[in-house]
PDB file of N, CA and C in Angstrom:
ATOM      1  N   UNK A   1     124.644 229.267 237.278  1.00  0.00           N
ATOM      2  CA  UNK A   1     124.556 228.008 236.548  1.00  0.00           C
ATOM      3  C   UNK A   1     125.438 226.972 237.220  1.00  0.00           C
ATOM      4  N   UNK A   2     124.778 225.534 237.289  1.00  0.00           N
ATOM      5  CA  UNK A   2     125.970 224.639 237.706  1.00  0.00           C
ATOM      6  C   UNK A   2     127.101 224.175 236.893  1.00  0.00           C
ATOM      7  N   UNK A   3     128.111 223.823 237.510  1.00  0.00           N
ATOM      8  CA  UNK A   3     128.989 222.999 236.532  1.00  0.00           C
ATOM      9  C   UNK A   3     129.262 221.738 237.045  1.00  0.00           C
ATOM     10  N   UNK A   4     129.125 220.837 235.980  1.00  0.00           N
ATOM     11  CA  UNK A   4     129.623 219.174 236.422  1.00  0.00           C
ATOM     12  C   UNK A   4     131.339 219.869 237.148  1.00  0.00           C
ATOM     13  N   UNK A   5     131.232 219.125 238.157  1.00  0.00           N
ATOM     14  CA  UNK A   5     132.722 219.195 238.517  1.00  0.00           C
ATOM     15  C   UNK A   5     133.377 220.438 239.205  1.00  0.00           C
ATOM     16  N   UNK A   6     132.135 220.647 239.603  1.00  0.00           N
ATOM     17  CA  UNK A   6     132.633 222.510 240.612  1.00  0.00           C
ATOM     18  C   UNK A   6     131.535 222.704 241.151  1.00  0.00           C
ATOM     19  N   UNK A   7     130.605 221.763 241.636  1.00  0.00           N
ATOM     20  CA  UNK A   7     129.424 222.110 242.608  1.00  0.00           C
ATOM     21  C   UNK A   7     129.720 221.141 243.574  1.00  0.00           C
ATOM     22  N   UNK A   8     129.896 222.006 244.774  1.00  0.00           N
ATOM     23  CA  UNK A   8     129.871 221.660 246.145  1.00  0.00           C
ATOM     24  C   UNK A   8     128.285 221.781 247.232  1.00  0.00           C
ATOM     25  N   UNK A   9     127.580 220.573 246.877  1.00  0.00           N
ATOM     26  CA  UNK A   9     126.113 220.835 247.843  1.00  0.00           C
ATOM     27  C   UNK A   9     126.222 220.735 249.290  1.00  0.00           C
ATOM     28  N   UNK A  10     125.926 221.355 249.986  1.00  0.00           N
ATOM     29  CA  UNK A  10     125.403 221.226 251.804  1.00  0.00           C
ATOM     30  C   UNK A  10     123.912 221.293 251.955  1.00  0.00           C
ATOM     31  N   UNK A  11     123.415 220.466 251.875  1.00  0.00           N
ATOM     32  CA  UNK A  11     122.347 220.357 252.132  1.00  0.00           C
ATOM     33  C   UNK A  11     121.960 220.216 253.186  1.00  0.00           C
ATOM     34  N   UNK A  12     120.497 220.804 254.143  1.00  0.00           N
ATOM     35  CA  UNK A  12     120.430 220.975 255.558  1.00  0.00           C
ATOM     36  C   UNK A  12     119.475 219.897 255.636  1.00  0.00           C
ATOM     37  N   UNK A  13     118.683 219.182 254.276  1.00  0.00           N
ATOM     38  CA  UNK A  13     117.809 218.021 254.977  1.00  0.00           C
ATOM     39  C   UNK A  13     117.559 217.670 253.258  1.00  0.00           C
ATOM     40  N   UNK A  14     117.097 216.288 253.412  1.00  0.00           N
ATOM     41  CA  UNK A  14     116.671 215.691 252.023  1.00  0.00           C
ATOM     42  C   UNK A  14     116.099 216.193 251.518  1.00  0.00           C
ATOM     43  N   UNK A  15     115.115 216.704 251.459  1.00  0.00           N
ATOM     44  CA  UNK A  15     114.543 217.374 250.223  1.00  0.00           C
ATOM     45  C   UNK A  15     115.206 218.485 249.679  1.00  0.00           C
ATOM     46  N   UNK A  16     115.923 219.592 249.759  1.00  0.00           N
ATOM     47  CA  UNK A  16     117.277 220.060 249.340  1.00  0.00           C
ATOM     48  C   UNK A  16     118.405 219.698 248.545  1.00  0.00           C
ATOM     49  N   UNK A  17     118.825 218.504 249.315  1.00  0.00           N
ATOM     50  CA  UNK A  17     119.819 217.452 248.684  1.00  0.00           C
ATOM     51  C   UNK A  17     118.846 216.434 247.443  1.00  0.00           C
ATOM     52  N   UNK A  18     117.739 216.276 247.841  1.00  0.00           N
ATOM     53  CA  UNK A  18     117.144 215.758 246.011  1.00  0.00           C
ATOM     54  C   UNK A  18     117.035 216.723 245.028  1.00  0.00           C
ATOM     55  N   UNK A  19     116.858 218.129 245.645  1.00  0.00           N
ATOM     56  CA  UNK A  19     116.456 219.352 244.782  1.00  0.00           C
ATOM     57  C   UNK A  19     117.956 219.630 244.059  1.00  0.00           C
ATOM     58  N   UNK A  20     118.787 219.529 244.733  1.00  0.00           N
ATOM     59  CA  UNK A  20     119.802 220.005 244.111  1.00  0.00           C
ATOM     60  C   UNK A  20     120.491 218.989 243.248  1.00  0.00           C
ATOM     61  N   UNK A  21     120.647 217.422 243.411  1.00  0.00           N
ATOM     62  CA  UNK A  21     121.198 216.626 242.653  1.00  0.00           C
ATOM     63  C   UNK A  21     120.256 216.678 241.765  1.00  0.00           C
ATOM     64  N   UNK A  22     118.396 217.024 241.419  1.00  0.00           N
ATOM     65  CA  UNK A  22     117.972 216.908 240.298  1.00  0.00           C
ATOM     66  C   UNK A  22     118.856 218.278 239.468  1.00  0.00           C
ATOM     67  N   UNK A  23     118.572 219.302 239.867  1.00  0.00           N
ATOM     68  CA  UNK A  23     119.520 220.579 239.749  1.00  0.00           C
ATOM     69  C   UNK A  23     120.206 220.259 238.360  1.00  0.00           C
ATOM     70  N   UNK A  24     121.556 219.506 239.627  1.00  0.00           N
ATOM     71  CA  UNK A  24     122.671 219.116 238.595  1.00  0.00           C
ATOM     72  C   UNK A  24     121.927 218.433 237.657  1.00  0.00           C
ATOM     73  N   UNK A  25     120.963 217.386 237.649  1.00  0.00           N
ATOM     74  CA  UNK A  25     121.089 216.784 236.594  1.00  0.00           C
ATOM     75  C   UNK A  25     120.745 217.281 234.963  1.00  0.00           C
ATOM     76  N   UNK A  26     119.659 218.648 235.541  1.00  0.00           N
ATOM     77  CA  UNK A  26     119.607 218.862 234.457  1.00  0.00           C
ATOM     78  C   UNK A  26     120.251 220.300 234.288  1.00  0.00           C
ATOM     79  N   UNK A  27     121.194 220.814 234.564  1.00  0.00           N
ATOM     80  CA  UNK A  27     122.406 220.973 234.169  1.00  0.00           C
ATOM     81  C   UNK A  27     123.644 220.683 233.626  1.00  0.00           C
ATOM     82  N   UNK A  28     123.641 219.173 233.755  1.00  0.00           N
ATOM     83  CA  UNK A  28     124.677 218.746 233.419  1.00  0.00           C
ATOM     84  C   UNK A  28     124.493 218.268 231.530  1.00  0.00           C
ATOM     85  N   UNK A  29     123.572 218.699 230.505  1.00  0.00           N
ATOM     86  CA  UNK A  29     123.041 218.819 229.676  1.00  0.00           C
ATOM     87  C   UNK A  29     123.530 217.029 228.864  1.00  0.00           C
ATOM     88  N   UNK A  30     123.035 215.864 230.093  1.00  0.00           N
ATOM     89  CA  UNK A  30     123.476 214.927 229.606  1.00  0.00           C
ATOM     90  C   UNK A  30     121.613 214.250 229.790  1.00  0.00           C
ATOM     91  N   UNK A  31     121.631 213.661 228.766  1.00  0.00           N
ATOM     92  CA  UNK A  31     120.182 212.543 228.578  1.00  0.00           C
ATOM     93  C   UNK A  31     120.109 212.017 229.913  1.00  0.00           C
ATOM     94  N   UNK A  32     118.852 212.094 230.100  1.00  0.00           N
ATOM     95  CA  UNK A  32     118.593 210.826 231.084  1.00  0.00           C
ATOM     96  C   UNK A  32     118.804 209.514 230.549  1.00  0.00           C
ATOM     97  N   UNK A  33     118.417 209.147 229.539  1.00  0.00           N
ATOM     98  CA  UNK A  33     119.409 208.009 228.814  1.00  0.00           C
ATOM     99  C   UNK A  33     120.244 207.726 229.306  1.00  0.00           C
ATOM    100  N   UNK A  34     121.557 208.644 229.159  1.00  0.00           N
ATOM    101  CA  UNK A  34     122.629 208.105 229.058  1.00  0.00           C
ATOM    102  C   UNK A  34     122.930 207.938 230.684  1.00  0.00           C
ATOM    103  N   UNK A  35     122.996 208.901 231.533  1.00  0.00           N
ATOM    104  CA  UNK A  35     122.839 209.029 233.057  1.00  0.00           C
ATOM    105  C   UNK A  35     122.387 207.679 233.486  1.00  0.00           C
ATOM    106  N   UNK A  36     121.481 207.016 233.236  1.00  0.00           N
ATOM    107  CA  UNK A  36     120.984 205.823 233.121  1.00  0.00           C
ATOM    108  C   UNK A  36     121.635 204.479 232.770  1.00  0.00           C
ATOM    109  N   UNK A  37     122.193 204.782 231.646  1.00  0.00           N
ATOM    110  CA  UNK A  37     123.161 203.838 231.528  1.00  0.00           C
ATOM    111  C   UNK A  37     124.522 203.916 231.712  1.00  0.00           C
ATOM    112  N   UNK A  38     124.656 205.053 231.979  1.00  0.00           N
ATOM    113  CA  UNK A  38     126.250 204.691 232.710  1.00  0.00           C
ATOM    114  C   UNK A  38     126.287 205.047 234.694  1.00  0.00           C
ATOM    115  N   UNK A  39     124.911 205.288 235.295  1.00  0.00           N
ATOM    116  CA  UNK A  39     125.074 204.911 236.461  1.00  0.00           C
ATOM    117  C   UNK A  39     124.349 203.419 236.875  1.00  0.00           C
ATOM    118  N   UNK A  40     123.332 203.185 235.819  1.00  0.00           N
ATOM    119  CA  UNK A  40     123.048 201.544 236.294  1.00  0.00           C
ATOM    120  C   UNK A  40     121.509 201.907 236.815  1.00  0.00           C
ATOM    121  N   UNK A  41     121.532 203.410 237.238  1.00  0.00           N
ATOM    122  CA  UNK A  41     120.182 203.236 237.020  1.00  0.00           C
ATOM    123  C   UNK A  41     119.063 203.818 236.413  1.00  0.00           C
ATOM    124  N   UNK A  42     117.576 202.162 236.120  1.00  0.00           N
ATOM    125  CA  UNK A  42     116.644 202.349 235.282  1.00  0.00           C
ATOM    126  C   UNK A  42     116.224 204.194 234.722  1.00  0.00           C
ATOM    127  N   UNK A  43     116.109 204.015 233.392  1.00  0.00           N
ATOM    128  CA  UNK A  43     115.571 205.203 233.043  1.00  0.00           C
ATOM    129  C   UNK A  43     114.369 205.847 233.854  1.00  0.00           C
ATOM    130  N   UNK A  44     113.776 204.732 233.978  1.00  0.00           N
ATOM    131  CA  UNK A  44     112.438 205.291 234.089  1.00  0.00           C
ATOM    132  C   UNK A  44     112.272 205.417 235.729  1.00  0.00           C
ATOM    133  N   UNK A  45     113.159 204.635 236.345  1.00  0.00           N
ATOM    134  CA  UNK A  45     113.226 205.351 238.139  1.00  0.00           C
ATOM    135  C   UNK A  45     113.900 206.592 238.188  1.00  0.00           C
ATOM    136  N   UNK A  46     114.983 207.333 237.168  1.00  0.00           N
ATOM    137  CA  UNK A  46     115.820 208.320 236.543  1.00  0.00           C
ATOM    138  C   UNK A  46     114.617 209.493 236.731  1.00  0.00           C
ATOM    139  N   UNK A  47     113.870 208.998 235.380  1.00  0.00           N
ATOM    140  CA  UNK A  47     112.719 209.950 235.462  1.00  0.00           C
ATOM    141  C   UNK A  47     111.354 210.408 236.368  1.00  0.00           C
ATOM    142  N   UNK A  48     111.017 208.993 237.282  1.00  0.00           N
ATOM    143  CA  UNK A  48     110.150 209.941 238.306  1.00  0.00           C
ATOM    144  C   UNK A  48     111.494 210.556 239.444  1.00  0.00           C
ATOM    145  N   UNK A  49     112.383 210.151 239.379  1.00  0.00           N
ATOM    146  CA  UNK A  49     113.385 210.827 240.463  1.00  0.00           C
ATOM    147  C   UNK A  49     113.531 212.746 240.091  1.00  0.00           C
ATOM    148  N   UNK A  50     113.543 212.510 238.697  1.00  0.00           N
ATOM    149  CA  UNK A  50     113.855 214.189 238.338  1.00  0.00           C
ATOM    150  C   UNK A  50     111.881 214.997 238.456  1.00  0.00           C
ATOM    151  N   UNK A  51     111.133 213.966 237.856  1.00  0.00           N
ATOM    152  CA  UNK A  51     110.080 215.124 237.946  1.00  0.00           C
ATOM    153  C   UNK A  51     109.163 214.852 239.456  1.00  0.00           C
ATOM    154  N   UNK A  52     109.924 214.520 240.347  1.00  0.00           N
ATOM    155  CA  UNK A  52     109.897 214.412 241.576  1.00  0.00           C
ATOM    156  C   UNK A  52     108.711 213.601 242.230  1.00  0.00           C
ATOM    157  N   UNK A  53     108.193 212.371 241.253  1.00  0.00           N
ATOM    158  CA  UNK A  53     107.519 211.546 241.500  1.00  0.00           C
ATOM    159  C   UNK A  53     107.618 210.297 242.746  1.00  0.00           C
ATOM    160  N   UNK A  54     109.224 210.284 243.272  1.00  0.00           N
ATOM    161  CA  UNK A  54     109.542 209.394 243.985  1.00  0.00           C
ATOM    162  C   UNK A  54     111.481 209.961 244.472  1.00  0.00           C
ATOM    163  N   UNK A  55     111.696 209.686 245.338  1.00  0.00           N
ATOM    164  CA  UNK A  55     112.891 209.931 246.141  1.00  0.00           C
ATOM    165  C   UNK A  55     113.799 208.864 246.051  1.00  0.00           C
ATOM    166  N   UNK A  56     115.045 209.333 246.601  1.00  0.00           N
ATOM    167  CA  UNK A  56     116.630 208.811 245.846  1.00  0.00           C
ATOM    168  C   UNK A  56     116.936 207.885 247.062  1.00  0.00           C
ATOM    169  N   UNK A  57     117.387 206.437 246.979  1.00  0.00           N
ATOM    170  CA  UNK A  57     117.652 205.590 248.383  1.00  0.00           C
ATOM    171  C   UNK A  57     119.259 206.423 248.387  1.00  0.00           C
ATOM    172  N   UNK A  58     120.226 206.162 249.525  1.00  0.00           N
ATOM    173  CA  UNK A  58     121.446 206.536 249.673  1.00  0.00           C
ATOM    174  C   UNK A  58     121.993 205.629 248.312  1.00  0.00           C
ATOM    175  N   UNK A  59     122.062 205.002 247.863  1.00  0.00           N
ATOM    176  CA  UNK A  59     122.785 204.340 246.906  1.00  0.00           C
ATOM    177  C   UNK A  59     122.140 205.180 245.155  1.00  0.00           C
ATOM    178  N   UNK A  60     121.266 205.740 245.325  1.00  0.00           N
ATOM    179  CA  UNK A  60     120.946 206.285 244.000  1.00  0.00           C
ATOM    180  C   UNK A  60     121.424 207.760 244.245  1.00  0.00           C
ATOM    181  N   UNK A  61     121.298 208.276 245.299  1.00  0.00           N
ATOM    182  CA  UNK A  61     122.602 209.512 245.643  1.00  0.00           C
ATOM    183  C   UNK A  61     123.630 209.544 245.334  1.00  0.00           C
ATOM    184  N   UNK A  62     124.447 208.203 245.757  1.00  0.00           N
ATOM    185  CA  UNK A  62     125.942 208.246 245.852  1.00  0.00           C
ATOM    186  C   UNK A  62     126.329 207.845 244.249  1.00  0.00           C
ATOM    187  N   UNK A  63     125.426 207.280 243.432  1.00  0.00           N
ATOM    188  CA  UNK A  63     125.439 206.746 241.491  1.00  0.00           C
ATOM    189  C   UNK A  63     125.446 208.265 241.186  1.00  0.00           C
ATOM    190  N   UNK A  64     124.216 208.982 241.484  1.00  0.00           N
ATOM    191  CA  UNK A  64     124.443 210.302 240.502  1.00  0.00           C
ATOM    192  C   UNK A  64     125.365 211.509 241.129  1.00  0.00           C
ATOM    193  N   UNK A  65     126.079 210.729 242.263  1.00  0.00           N
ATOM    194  CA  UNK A  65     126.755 212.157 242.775  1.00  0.00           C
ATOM    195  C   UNK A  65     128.095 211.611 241.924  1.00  0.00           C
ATOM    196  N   UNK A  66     128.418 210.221 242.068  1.00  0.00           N
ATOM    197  CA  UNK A  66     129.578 209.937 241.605  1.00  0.00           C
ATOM    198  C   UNK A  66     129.530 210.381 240.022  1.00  0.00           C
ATOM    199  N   UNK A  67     128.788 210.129 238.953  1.00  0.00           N
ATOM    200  CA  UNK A  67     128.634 210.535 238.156  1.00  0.00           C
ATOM    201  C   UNK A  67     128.887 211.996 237.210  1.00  0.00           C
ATOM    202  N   UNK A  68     127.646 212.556 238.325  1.00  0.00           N
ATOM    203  CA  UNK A  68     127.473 214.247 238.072  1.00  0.00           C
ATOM    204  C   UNK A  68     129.322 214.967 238.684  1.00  0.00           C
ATOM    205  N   UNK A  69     130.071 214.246 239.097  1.00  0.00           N
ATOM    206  CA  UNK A  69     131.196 214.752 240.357  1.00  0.00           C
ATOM    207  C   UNK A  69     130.565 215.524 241.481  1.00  0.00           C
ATOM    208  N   UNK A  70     129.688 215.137 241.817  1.00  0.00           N
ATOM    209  CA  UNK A  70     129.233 215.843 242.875  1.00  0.00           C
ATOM    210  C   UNK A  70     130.178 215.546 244.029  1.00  0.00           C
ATOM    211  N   UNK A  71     130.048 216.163 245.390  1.00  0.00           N
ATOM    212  CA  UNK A  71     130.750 216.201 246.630  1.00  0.00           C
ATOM    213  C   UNK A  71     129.385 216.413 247.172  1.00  0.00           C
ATOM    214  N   UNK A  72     128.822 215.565 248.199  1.00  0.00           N
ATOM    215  CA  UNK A  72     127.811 215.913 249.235  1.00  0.00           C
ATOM    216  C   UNK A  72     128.397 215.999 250.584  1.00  0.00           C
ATOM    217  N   UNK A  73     128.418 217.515 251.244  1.00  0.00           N
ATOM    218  CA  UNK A  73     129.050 217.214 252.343  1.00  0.00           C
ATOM    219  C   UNK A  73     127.717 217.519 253.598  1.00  0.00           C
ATOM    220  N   UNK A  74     128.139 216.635 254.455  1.00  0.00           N
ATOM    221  CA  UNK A  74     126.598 216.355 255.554  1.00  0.00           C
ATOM    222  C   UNK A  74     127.909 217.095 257.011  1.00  0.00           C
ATOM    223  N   UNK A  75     127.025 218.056 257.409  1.00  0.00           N
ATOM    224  CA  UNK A  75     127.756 218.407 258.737  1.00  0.00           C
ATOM    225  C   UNK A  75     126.464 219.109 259.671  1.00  0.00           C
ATOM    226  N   UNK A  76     126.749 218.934 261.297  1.00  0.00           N
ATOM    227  CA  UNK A  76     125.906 219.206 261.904  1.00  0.00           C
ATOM    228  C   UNK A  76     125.597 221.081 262.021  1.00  0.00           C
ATOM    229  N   UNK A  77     124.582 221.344 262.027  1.00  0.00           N
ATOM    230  CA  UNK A  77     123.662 222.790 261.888  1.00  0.00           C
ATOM    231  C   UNK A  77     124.234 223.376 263.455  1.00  0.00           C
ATOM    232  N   UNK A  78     124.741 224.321 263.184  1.00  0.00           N
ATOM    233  CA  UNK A  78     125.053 225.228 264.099  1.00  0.00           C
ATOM    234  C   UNK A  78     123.539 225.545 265.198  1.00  0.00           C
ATOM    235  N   UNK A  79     124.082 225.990 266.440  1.00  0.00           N
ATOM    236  CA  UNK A  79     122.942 225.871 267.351  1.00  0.00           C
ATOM    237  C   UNK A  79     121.786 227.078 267.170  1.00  0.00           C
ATOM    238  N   UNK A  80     120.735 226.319 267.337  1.00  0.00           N
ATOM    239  CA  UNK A  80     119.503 227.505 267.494  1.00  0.00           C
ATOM    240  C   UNK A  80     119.103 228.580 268.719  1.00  0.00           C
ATOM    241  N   UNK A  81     119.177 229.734 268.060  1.00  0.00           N
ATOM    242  CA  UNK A  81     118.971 230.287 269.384  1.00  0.00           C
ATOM    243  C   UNK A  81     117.250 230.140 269.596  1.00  0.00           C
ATOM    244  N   UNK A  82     116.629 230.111 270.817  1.00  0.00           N
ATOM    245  CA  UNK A  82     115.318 230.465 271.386  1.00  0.00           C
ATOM    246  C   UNK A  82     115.174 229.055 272.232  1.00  0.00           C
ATOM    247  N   UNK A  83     114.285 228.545 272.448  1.00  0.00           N
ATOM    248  CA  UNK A  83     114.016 226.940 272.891  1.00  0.00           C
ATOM    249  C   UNK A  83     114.968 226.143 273.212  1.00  0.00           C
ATOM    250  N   UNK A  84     115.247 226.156 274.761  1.00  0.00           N
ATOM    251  CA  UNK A  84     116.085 224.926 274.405  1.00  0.00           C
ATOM    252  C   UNK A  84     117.530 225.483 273.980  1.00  0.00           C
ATOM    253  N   UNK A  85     118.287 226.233 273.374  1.00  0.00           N
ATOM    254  CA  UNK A  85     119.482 226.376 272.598  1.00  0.00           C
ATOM    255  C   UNK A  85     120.086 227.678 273.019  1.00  0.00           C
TER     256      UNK A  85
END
């Protein structure tokens, strides 16, 4: 289970990192309502964001990470072996 305030995401590419901030969100057993009004943003962009109707700009990331306490940490992928690596 997640907890507001003790989930650390690494996500290896965006769709991951939307999967998991929706995750939190509905873990974090707070309304989209309210999520809404205390990050600023619209309910209803809130809601195709969670039932995955439409994707998060960097600024609607950084509202529900600040929010949720998320930490997103972005670091480069260790090398591939085969091709090339």
């Amino acid at each position: 289970m997640l907890a507001v305030g003790q989930v650390v995401w690494y996500a290896e590419g965006v769709s991951e990192l939307t999967h998991a901030i929706r995750a939190a969100i509905e873990a974090s057993g707070q309304s989209r309502y309210r999520i809404a009004q205390e990050t600023g943003i619209a309910q209803s962009q809130l809601s195709r964001l969670v039932t995955g109707e439409r994707g998060m700009t960097v600024d609607t990331i950084e509202r529900l990470a600040r929010h949720l306490e998320l930490e997103i940490i972005v670091r480069p992928k260790g090398k591939r072996k085969g091709k090339g690596g």
